[in-house]
N, C-alpha and C. Protein backbone atom coordinates (compact mmCIF):
# COMPACT_ATOMS: atom_id res chain seq x y z
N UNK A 1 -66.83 54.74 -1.29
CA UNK A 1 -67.12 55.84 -0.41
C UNK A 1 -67.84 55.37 0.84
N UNK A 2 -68.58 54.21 0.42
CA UNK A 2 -69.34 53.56 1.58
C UNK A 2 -68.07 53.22 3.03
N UNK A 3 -67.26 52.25 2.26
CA UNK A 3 -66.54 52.07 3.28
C UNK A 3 -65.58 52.48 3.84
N UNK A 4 -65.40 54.22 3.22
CA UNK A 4 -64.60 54.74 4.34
C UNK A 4 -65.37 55.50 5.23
N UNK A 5 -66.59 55.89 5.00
CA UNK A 5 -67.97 55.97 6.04
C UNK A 5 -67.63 55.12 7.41
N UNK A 6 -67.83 54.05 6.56
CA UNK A 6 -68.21 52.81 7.88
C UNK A 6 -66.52 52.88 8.51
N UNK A 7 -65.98 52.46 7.86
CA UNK A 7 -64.57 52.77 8.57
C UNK A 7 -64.37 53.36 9.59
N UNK A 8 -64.50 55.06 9.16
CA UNK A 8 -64.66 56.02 10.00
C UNK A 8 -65.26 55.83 10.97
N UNK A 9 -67.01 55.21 10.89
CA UNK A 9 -67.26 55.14 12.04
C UNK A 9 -67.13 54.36 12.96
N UNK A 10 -66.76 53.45 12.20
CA UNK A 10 -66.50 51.96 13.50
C UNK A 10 -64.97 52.33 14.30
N UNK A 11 -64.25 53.46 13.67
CA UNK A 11 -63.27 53.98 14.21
C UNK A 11 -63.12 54.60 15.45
N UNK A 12 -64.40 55.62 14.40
CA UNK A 12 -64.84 56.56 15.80
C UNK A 12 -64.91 55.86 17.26
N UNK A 13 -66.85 55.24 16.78
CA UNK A 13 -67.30 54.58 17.81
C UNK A 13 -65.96 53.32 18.97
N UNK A 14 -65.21 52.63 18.31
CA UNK A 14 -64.16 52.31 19.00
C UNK A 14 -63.30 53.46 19.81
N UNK A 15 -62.81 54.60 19.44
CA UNK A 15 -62.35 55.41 19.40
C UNK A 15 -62.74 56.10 21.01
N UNK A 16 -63.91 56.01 20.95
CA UNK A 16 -65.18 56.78 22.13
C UNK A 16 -65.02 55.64 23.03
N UNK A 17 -65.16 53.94 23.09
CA UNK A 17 -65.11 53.32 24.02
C UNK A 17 -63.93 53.27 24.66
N UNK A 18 -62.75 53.34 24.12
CA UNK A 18 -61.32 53.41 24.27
C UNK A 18 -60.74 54.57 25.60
N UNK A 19 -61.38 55.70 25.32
CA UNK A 19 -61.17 56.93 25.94
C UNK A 19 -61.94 56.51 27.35
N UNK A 20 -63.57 56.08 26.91
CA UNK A 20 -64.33 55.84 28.57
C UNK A 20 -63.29 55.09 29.14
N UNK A 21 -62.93 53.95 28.53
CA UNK A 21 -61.71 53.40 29.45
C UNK A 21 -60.56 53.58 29.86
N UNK A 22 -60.23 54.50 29.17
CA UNK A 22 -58.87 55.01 29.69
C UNK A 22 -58.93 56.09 30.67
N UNK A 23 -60.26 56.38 30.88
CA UNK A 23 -61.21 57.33 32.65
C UNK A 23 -60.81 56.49 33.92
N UNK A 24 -62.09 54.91 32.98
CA UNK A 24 -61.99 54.46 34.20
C UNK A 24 -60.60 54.03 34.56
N UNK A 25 -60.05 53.73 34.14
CA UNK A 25 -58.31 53.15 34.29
C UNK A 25 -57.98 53.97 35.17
N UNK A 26 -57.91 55.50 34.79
CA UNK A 26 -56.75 56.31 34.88
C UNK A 26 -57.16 57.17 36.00
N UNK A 27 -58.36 57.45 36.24
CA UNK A 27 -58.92 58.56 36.75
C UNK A 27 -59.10 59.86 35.65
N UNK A 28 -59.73 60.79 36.41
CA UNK A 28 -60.49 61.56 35.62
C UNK A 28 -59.12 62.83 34.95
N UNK A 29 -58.28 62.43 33.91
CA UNK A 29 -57.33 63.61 33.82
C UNK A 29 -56.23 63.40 34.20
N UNK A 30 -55.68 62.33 35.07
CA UNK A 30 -54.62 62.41 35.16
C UNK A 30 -54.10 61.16 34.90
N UNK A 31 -52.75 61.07 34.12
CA UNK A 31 -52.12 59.66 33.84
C UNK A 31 -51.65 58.89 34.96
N UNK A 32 -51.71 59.33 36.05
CA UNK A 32 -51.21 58.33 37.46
C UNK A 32 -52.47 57.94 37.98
N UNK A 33 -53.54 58.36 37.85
CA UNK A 33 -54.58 58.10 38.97
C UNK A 33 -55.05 58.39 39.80
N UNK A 34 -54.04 59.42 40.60
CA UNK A 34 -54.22 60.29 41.51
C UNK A 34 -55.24 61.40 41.52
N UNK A 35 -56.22 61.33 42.03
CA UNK A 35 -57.44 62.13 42.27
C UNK A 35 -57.26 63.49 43.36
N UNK A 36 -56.96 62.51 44.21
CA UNK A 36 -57.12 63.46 45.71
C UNK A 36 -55.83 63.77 45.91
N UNK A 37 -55.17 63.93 45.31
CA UNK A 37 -53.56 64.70 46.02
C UNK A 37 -52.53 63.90 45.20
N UNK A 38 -51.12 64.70 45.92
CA UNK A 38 -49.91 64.09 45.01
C UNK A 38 -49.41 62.58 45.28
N UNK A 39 -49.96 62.14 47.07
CA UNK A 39 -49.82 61.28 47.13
C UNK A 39 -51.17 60.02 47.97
N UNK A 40 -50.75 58.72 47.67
CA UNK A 40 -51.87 58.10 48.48
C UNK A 40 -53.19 58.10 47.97
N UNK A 41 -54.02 57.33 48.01
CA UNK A 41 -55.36 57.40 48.07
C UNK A 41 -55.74 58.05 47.50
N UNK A 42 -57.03 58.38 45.75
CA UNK A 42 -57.53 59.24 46.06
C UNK A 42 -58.88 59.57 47.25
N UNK A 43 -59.66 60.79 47.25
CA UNK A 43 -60.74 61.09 48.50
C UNK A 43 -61.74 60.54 48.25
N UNK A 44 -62.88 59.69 49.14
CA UNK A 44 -64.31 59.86 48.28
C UNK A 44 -65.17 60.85 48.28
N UNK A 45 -66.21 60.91 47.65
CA UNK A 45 -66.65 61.83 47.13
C UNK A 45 -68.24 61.61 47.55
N UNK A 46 -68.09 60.37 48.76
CA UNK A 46 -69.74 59.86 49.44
C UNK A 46 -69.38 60.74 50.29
N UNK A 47 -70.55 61.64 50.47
CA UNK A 47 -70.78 61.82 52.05
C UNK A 47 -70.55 60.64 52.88
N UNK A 48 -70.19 61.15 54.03
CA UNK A 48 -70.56 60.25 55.35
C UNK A 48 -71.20 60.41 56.61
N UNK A 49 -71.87 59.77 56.64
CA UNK A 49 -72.78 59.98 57.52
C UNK A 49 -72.66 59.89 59.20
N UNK A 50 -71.54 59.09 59.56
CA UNK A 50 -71.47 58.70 60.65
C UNK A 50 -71.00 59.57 61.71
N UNK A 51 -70.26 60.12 61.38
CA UNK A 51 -69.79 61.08 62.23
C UNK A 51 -70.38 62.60 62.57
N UNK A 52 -71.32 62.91 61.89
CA UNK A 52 -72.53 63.90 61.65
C UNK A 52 -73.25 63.32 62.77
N UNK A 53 -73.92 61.89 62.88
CA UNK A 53 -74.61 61.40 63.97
C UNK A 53 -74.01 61.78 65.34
N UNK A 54 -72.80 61.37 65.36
CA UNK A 54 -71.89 60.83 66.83
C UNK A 54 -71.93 62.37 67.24
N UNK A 55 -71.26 63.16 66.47
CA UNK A 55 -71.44 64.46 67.29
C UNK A 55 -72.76 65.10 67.67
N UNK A 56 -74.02 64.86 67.50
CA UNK A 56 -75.28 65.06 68.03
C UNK A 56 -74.88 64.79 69.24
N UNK A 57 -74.77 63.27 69.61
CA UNK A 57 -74.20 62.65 70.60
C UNK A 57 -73.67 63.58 71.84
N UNK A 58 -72.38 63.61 71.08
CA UNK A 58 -71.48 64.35 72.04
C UNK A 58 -71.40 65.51 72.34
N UNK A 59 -72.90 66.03 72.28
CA UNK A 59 -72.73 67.53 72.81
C UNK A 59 -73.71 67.34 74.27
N UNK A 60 -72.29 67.96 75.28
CA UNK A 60 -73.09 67.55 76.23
C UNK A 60 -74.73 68.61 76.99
N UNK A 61 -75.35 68.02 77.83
CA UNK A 61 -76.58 68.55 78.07
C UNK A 61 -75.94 69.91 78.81
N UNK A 62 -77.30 70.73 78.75
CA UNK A 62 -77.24 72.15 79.38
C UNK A 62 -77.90 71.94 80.95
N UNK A 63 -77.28 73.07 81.43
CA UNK A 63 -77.93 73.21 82.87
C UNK A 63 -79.24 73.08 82.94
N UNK A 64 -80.12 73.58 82.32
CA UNK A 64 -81.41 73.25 81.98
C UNK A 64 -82.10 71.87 82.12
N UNK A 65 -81.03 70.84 81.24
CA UNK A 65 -81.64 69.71 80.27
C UNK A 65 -80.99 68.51 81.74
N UNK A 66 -79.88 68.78 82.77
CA UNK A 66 -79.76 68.27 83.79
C UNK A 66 -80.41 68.34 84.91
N UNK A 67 -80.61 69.83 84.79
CA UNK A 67 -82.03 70.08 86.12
C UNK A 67 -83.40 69.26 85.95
N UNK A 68 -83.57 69.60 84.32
CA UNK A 68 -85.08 69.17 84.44
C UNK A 68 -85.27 67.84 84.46
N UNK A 69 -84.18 67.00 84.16
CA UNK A 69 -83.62 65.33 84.72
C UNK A 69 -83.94 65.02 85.98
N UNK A 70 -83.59 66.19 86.79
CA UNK A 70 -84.01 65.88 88.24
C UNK A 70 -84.58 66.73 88.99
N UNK A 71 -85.69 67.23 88.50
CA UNK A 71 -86.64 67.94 88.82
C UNK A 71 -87.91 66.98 89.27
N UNK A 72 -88.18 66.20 88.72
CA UNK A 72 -89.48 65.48 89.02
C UNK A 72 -88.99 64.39 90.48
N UNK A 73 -87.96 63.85 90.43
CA UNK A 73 -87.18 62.71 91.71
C UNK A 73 -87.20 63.94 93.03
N UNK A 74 -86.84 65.15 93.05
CA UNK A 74 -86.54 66.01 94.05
C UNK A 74 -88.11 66.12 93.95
N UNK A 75 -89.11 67.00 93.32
CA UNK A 75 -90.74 67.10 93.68
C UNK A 75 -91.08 66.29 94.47
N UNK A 76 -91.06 65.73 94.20
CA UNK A 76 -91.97 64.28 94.44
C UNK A 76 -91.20 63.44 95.94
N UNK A 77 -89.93 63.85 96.34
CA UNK A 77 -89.56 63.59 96.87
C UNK A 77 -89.56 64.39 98.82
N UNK A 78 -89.96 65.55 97.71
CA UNK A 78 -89.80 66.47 99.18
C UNK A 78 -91.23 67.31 99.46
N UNK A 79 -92.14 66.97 97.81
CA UNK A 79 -93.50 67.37 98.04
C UNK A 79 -93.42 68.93 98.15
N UNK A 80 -92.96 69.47 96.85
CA UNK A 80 -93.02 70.80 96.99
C UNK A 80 -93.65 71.53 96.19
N UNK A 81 -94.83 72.37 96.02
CA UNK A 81 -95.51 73.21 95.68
C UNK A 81 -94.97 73.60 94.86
N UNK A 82 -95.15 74.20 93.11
CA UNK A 82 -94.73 74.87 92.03
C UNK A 82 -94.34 76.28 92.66
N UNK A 83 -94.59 76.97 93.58
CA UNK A 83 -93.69 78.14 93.75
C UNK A 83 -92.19 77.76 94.39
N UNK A 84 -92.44 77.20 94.94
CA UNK A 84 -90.97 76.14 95.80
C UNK A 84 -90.26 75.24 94.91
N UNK A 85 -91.14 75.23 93.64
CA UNK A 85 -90.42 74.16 92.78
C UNK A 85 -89.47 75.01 91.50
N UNK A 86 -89.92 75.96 91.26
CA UNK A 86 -89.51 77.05 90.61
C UNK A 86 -88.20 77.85 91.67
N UNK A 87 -88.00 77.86 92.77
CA UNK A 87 -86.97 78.82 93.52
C UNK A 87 -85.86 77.55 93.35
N UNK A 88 -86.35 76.39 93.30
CA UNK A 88 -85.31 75.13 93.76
C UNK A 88 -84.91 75.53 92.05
N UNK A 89 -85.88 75.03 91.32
CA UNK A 89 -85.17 74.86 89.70
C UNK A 89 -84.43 76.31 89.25
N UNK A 90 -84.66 77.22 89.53
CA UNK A 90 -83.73 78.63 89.02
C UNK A 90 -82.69 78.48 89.68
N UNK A 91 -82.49 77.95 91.22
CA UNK A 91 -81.36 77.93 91.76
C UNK A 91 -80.07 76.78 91.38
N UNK A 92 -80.89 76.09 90.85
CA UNK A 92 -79.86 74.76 90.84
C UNK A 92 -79.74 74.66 89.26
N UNK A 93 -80.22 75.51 88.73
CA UNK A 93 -79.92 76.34 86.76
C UNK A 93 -78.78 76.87 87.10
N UNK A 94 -78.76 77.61 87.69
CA UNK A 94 -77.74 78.65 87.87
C UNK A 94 -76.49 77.70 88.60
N UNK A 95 -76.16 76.96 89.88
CA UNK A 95 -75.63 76.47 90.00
C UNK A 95 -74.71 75.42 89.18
N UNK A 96 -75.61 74.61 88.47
CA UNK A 96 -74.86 73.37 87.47
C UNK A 96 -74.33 74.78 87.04
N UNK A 97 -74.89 75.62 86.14
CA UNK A 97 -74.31 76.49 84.99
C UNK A 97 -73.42 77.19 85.66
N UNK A 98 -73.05 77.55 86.41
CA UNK A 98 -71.54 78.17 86.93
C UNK A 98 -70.77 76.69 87.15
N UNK A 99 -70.84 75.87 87.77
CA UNK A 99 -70.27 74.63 87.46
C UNK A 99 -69.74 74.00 86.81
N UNK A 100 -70.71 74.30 85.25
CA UNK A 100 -69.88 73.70 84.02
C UNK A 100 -69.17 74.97 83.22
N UNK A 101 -69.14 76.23 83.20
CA UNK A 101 -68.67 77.08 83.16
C UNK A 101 -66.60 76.89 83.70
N UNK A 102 -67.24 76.99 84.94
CA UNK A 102 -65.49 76.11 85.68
C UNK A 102 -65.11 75.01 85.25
N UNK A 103 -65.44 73.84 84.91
CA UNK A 103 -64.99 72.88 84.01
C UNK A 103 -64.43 73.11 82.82
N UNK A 104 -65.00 74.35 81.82
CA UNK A 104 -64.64 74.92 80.78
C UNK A 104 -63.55 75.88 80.94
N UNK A 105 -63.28 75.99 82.29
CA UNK A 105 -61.91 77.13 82.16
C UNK A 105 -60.87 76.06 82.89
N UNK A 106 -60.92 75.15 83.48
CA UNK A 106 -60.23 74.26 83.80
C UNK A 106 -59.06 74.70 84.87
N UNK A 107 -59.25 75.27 85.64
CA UNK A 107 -58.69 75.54 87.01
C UNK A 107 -58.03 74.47 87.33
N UNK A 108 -56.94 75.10 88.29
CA UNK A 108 -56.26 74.62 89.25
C UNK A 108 -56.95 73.45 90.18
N UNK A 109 -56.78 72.42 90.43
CA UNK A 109 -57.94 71.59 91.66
C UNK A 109 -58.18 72.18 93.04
N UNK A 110 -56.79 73.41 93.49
CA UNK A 110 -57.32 73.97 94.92
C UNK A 110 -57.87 75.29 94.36
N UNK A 111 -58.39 75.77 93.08
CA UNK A 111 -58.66 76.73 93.23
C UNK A 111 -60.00 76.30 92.52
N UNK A 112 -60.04 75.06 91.82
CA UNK A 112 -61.54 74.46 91.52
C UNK A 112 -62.90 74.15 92.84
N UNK A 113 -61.60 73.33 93.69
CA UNK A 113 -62.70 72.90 94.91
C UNK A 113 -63.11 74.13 95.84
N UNK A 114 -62.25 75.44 96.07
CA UNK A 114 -62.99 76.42 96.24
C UNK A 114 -63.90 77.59 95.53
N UNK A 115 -64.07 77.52 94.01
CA UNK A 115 -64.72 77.88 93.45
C UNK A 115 -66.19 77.11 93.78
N UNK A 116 -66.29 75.69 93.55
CA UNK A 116 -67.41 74.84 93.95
C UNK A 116 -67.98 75.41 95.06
N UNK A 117 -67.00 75.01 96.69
CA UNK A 117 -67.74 75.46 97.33
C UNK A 117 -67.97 76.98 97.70
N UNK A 118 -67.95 77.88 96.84
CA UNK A 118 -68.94 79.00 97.06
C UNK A 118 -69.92 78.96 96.26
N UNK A 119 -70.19 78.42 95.12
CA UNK A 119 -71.39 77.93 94.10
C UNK A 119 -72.04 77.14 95.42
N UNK A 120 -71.54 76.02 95.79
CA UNK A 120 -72.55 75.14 97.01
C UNK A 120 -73.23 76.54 97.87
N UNK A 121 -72.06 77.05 98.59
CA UNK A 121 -72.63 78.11 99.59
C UNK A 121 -73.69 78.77 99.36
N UNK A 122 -73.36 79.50 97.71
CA UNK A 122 -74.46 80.65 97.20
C UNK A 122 -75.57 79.97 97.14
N UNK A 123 -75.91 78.46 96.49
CA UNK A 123 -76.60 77.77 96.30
C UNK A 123 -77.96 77.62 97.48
N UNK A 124 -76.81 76.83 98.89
CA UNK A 124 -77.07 76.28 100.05
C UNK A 124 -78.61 77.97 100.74
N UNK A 125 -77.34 78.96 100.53
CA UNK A 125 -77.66 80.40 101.14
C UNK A 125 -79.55 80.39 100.44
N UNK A 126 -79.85 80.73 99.17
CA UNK A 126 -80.49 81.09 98.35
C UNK A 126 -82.05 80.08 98.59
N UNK A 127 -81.63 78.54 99.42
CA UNK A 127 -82.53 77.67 98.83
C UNK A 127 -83.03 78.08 100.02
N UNK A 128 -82.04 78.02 101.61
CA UNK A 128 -82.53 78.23 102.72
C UNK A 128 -83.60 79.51 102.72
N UNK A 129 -83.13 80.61 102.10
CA UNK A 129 -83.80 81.66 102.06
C UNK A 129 -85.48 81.68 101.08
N UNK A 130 -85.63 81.01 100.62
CA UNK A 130 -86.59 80.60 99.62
C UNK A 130 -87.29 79.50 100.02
N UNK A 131 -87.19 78.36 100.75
CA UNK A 131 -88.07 77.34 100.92
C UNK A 131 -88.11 77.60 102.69
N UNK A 132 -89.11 76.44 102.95
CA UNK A 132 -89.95 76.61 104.33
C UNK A 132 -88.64 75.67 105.01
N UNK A 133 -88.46 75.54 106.55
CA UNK A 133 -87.36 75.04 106.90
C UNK A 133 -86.90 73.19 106.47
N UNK A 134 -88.24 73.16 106.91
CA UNK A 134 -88.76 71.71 106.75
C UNK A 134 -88.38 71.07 105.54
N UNK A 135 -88.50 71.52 104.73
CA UNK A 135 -88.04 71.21 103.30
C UNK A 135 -87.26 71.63 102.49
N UNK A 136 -85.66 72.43 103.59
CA UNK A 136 -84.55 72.89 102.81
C UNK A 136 -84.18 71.43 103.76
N UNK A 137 -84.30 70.97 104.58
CA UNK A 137 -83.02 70.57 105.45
C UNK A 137 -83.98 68.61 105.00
N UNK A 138 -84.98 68.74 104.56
CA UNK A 138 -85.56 67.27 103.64
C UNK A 138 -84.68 67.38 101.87
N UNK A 139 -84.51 68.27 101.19
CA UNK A 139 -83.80 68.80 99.98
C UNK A 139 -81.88 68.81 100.58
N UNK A 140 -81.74 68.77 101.83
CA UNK A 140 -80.16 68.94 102.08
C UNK A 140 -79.72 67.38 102.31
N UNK A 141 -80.91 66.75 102.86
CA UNK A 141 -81.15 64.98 103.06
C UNK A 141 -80.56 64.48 101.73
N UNK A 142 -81.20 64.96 101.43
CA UNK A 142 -81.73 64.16 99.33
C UNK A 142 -80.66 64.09 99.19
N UNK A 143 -79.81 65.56 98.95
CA UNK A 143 -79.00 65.75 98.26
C UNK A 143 -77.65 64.98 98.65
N UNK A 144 -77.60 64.92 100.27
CA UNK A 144 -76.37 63.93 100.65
C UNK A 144 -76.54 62.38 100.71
N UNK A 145 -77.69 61.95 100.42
CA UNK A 145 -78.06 60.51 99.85
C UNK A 145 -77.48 60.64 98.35
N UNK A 146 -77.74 61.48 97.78
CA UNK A 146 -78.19 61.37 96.68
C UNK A 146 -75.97 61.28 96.20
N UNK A 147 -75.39 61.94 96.79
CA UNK A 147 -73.63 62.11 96.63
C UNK A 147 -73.52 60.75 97.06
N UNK A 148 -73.45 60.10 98.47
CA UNK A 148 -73.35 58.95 98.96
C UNK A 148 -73.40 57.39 97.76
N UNK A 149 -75.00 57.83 97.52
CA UNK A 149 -75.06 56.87 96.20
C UNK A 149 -74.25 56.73 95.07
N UNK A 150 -74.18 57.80 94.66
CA UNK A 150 -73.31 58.26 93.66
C UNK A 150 -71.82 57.50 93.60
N UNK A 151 -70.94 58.13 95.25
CA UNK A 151 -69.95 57.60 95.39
C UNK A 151 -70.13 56.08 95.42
N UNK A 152 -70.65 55.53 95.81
CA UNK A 152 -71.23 53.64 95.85
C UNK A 152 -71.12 53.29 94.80
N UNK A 153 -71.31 53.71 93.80
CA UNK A 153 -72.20 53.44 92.42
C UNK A 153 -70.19 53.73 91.53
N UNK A 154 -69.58 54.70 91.65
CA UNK A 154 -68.54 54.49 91.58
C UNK A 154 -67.49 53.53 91.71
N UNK A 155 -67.77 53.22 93.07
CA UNK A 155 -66.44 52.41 93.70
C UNK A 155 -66.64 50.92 93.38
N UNK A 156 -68.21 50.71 92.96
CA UNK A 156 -68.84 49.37 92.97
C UNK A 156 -68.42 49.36 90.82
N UNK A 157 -68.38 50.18 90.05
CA UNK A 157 -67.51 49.79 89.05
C UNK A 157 -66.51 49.58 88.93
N UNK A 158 -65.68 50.47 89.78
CA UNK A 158 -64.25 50.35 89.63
C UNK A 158 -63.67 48.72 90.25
N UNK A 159 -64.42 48.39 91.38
CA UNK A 159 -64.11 46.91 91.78
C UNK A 159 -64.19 46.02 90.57
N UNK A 160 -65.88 46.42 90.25
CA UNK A 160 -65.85 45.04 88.92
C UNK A 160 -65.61 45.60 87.74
């Protein structure tokens, strides 16, 4: 009686290692292996992390988060008082943000470059009307240095 006990169990217990292996072999349930679908590969089942990062990344900045980039280079540049610094920063919020707004509807290019320049105009109109003369037409300086460079800074990659 003893040894159909032991029998049994050394049966069993074989019995139980046999099956774990025929998991790992097989996958979980099915006799082909196939996990993730009827064909190919099965899926993993790690998170991944990487691409969770990259799109942080790629969301681009707000009108806000570009102004206030160049909010301190224009201050400091044209020496303007926090009430003057506030008419410049609401105006040029509003500007980028109709700006990238039109980028997002993706216009025509002759009906883009005149959308721009009435954003410039409304812009141009609003700052003149709000700052002292002296320091719309030192802020109109900046700003066409500031394109000039820009274009330089372009043409000088594309060479090298």
């Amino acid at each position: 009686m003893k040894s159909t006990q032991t029998l049994f169990l050394i049966t069993l217990f074989i019995g139980i290692l046999a099956i774990n292996d025929m998991y790992a072999q097989y996958g979980y349930g099915s006799p082909y292996g196939n996990r993730g679908g009827m064909y190919g590969r099965g899926r993993s089942y790690v998170p991944q992390a990487g691409p969770a990062d990259n799109q942080k990344d790629e969301t681009p900045p707000t009108a806000e988060e570009i102004v206030d980039g160049q909010m301190p280079s224009i201050t400091e540049a044209i020496n303007l008082d926090p009430f003057e610094e506030a008419i410049v920063r609401t105006t040029l919020v509003q500007s980028v943000q109709q700006r990238i707004e039109l980028q997002i509807l993706g216009l025509e290019p002759l009906k883009m470059k005149g959308e721009v320049e009435k954003i410039r105009q409304r812009q141009d109109a609003e700052l003149k009307a709000g700052l002292p003369e002296d320091k719309y037409e030192a802020f109109m300086k900046l700003q066409e240095n500031q394109f000039k460079a820009k274009k330089k800074k372009k043409k000088k990659k594309n060479k090298g």
